[in-house]
Protein backbone atom coordinates (compact mmCIF):
# COMPACT_ATOMS: atom_id res chain seq x y z
CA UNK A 1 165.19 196.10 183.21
CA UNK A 2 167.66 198.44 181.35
CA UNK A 3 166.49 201.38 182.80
CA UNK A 4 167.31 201.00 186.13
CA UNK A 5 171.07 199.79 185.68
CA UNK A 6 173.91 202.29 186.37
CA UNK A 7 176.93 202.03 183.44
CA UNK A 8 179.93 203.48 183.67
CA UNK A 9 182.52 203.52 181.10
CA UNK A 10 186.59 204.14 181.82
CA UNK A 11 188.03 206.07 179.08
CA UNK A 12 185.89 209.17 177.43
CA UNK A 13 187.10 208.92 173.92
CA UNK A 14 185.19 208.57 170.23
CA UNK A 15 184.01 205.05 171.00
CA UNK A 16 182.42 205.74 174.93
CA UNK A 17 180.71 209.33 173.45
CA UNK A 18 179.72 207.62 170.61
CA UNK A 19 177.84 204.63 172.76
CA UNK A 20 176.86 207.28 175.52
CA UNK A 21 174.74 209.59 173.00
CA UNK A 22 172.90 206.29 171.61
CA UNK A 23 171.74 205.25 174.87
CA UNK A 24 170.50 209.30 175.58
CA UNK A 25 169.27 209.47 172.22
CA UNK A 26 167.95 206.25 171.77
CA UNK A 27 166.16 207.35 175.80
CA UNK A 28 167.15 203.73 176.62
CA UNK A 29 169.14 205.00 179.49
CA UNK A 30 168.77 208.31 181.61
CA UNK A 31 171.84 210.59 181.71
CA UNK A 32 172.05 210.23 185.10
CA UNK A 33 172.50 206.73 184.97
CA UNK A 34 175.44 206.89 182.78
CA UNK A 35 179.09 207.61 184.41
CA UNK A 36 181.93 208.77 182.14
CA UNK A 37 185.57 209.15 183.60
CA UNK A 38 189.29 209.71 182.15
CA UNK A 39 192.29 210.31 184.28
CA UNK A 40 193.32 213.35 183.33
CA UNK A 41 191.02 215.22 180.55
CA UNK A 42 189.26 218.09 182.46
CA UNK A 43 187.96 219.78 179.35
CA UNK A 44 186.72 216.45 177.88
CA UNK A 45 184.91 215.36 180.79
CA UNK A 46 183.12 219.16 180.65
CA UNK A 47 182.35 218.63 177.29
CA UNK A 48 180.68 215.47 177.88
CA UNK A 49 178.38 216.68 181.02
CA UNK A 50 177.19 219.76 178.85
CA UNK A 51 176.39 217.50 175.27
CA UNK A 52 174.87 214.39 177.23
CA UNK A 53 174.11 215.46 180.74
CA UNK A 54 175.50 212.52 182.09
CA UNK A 55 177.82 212.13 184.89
CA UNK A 56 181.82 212.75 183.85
CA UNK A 57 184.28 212.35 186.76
CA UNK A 58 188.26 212.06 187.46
CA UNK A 59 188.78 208.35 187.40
CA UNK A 60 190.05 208.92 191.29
CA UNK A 61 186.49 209.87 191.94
CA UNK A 62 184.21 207.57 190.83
CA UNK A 63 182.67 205.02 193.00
CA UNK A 64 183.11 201.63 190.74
CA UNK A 65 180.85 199.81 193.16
CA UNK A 66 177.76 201.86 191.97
CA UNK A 67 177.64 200.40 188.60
CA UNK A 68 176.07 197.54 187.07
CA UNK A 69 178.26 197.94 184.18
CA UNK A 70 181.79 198.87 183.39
CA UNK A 71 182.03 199.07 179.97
CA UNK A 72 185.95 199.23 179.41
CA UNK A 73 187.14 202.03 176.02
CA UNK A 74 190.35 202.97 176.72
CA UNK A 75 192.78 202.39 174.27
CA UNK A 76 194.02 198.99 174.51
CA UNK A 77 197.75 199.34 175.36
CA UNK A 78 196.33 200.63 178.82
CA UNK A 79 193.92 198.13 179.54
CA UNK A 80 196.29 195.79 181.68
CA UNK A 81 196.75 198.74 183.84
CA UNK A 82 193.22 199.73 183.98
CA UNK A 83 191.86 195.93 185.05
CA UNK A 84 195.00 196.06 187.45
CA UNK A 85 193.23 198.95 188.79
CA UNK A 86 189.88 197.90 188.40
CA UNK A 87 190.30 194.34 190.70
CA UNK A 88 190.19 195.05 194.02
CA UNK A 89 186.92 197.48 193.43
CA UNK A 90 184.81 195.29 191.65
CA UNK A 91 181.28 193.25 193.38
CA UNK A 92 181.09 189.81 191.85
CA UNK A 93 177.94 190.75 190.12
CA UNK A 94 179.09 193.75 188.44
CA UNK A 95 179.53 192.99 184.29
CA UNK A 96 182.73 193.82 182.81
CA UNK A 97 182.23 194.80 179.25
CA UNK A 98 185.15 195.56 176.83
CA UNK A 99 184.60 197.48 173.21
CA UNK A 100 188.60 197.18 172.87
CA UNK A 101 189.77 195.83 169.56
CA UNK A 102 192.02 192.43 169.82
CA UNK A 103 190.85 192.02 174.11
CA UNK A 104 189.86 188.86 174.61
CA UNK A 105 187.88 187.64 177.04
CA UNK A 106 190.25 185.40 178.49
CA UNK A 107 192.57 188.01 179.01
CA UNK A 108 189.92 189.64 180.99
CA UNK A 109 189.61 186.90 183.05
CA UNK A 110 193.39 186.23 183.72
CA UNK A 111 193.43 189.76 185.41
CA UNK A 112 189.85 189.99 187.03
CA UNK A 113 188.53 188.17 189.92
CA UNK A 114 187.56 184.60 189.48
CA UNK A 115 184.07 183.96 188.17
CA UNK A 116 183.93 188.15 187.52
CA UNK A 117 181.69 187.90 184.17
CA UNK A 118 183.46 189.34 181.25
CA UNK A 119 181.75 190.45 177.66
CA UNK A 120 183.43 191.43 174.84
CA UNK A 121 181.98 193.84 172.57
CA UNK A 122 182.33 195.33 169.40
CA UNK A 123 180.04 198.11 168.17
CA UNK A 124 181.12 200.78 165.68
CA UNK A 125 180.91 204.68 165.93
CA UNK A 126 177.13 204.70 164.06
CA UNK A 127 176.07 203.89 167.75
CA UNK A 128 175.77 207.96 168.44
CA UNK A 129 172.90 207.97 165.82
CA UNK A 130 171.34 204.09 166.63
CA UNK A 131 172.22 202.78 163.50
CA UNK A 132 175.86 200.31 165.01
CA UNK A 133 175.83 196.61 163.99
CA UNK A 134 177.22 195.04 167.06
CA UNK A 135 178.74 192.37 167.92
CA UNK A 136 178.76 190.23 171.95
CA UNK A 137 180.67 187.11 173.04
CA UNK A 138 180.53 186.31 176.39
CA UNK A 139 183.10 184.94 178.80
CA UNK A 140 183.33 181.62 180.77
CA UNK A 141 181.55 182.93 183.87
CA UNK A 142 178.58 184.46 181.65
CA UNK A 143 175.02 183.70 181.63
CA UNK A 144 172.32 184.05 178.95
CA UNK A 145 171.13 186.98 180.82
CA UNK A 146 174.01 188.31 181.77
CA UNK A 147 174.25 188.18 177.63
CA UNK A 148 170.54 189.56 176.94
CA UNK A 149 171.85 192.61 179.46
CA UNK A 150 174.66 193.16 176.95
CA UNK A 151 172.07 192.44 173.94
CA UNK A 152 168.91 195.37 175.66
CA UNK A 153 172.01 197.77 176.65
CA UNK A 154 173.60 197.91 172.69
CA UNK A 155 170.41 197.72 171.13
CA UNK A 156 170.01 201.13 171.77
CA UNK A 157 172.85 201.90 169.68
CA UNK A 158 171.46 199.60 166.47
CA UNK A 159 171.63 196.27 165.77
CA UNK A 160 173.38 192.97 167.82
CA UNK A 161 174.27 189.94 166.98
CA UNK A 162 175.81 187.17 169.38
CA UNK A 163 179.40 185.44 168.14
CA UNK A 164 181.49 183.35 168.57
CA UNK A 165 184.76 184.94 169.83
CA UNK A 166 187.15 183.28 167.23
CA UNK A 167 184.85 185.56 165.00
CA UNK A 168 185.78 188.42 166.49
CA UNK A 169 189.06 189.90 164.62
CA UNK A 170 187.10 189.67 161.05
CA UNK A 171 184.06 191.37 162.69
CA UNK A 172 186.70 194.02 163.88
CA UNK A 173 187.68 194.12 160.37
CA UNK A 174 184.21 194.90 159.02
CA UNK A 175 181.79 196.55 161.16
CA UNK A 176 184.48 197.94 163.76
CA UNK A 177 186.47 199.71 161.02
CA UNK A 178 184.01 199.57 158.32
CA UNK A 179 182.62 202.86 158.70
CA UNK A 180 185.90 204.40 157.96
CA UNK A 181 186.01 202.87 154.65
CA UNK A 182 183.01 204.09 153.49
CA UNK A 183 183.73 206.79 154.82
CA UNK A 184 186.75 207.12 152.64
CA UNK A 185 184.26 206.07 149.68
CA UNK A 186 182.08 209.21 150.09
CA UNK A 187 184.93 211.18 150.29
CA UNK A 188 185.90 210.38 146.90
CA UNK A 189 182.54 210.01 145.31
CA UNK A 190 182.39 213.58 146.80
CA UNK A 191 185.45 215.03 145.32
CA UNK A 192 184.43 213.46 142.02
CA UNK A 193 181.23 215.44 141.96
CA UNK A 194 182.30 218.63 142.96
CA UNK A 195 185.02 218.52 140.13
CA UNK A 196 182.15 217.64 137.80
CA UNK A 197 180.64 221.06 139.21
CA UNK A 198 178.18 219.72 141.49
CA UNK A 199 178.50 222.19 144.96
CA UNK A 200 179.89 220.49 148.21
CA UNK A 201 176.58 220.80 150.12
CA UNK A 202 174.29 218.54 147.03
CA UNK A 203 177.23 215.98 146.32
CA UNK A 204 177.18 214.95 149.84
CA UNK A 205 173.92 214.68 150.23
CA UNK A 206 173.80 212.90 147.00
CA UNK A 207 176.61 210.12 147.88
CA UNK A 208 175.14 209.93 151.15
CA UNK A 209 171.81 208.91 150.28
CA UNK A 210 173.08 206.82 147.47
CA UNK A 211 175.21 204.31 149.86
CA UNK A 212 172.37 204.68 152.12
CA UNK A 213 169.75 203.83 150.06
CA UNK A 214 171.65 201.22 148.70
CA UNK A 215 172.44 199.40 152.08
CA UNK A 216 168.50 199.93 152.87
CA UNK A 217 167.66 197.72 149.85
CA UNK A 218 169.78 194.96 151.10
CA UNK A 219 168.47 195.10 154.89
CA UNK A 220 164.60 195.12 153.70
CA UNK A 221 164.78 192.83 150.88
CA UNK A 222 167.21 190.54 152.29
CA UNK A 223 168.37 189.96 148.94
CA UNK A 224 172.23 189.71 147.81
CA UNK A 225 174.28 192.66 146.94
CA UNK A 226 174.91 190.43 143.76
CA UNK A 227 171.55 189.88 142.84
CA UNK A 228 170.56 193.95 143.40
CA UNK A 229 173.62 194.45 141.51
CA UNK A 230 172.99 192.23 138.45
CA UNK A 231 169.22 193.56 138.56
CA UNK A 232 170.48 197.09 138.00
CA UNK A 233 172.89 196.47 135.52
CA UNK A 234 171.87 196.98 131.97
CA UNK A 235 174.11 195.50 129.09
CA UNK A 236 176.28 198.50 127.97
CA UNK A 237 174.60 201.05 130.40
CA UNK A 238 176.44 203.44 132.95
CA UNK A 239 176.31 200.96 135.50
CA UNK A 240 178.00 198.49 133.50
CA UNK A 241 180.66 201.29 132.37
CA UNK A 242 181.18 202.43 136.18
CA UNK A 243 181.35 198.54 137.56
CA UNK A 244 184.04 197.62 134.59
CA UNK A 245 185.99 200.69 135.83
CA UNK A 246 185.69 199.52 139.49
CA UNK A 247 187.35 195.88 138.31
CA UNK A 248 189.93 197.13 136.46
CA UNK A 249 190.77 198.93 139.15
CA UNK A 250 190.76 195.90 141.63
CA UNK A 251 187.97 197.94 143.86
CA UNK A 252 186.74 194.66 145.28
CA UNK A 253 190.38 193.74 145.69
CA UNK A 254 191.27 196.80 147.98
CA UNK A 255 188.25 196.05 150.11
CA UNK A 256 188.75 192.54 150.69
CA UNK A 257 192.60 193.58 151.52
CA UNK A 258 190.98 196.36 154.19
CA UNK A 259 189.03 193.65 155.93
CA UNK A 260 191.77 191.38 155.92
CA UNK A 261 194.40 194.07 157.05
CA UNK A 262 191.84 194.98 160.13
CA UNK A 263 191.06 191.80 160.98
CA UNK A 264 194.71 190.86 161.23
CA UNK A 265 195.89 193.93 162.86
CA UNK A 266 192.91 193.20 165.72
CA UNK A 267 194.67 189.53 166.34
CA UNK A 268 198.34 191.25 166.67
CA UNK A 269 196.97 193.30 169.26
CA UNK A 270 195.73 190.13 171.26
CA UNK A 271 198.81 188.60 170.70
CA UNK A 272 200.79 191.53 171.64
CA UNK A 273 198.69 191.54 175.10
CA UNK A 274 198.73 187.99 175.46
CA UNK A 275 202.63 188.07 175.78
CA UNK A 276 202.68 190.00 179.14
CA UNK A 277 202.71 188.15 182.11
CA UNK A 278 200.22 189.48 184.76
């Protein structure tokens, strides 16, 4: 079913490229199938069409009636101007998707036509190598298929799970952000190690595969990071010496604080959005 839908996406940035090279890598999509436009970018649009071969076009060019599914990823300040834009060109069964943080659905629907089917979406940047946890909530003219369309299209970028949309701000805070914080993680466990006088190349590899392996264990097992952790930690070992050090430190503290910080930020921008009058 997939691979005969057209997608287009308005706005070229991180998010769109890194959704775009999951579907190409993941071969759930062909290239030419996949249409990729900014207003004003030249050089990005080039750089697209030679790393993907898909199809990357002025937005004054591209024929919004050819797609199945617009999959909004601008940045969200200029999405009131974009579904302005988008309106008047849109076929009643064409899917609006949105992987903006803090859009709501409803604000969607204020703009678009009436009974225009509107999914929000939240993957994260893993999606260029498969391995996103995203998350769908569908809109008051959407169907279950219109949702299993949604569902088959993300799966090529990792893993989906349906929510609820009151969900979706603390989602935003996790898996939508999340990467940077581990990100920030490795950095440091990095650092650590090459002070320690382990070279840059083997320290990365080595935290890499450590948080790797480590998430692996919880996604096969299905057991709790608690349990794993308490079955790895030996009375008076170096586990126990590096976990004491990461709660006197308030380690789970900061996280929890990141999460919440996200998750907040994600409502203010709804809120923000919500204020304008269309």
């Amino acid at each position: 079913m997939l691979e005969t839908k057209k997608v287009l996406f308005i706005g070229a940035g991180s998010m769109a490229e890194a959704i775009a090279a999951g579907m190409v890598n993941q071969d759930k999509l062909p290239p030419s199938n996949i249409m990729m436009t900014n207003k004003q970018n030249e050089e990005r649009r080039i750089e697209l069409m030679k790393k993907y071969k898909v199809i990357a076009l002025p937005y004054s060019e591209v024929r919004v009636q050819e797609a199945d599914l617009i999959i909004l990823a601008m940045k969200p300040k200029d999405a009131e101007k974009a579904l302005i834009e988008l309106k008047p060109k849109l076929k009643p069964d064409q899917i609006v998707l949105s992987v903006l943080a803090g859009i709501s659905t409803g604000f969607m629907e204020e703009i678009l036509p009436d009974e225009q089917p509107v999914i929000r979406v939240m993957p994260n940047t893993s999606s260029t190598i498969g391995e996103s946890i995203t998350a769908v909530t569908g809109g008051q003219s959407v169907t279950m298929e219109h949702i299993e369309i949604a569902k088959e299209l993300f799966s090529a970028v990792g893993r989906v799970k349906v929510i609820e949309e009151e969900q979706m701000d603390v989602f935003t805070g996790i898996a939508g952000s999340g990467p940077a914080y581990i990100y920030y993680v490795l950095e440091h466990i990095e650092k650590t190690a090459q002070a320690e006088g382990l070279d840059e190349d083997l320290a990365r590899e080595i935290a890499a595969q450590t948080v790797f392996g480590a998430s692996k264990m919880v996604l096969d097992t299905n057991a709790s990071p608690e349990s794993l952790r308490k079955k790895v930690t030996s009375p008076n070992g170096t586990t126990a010496a590096g976990l004491n050090a990461l709660q006197e430190n308030e380690a789970g503290q900061a996280f929890t604080k990141a999460i919440i910080n996200a998750k907040e930020r994600s409502a203010e921008i709804r809120k923000e959005l919500e204020k304008v009058t269309v």
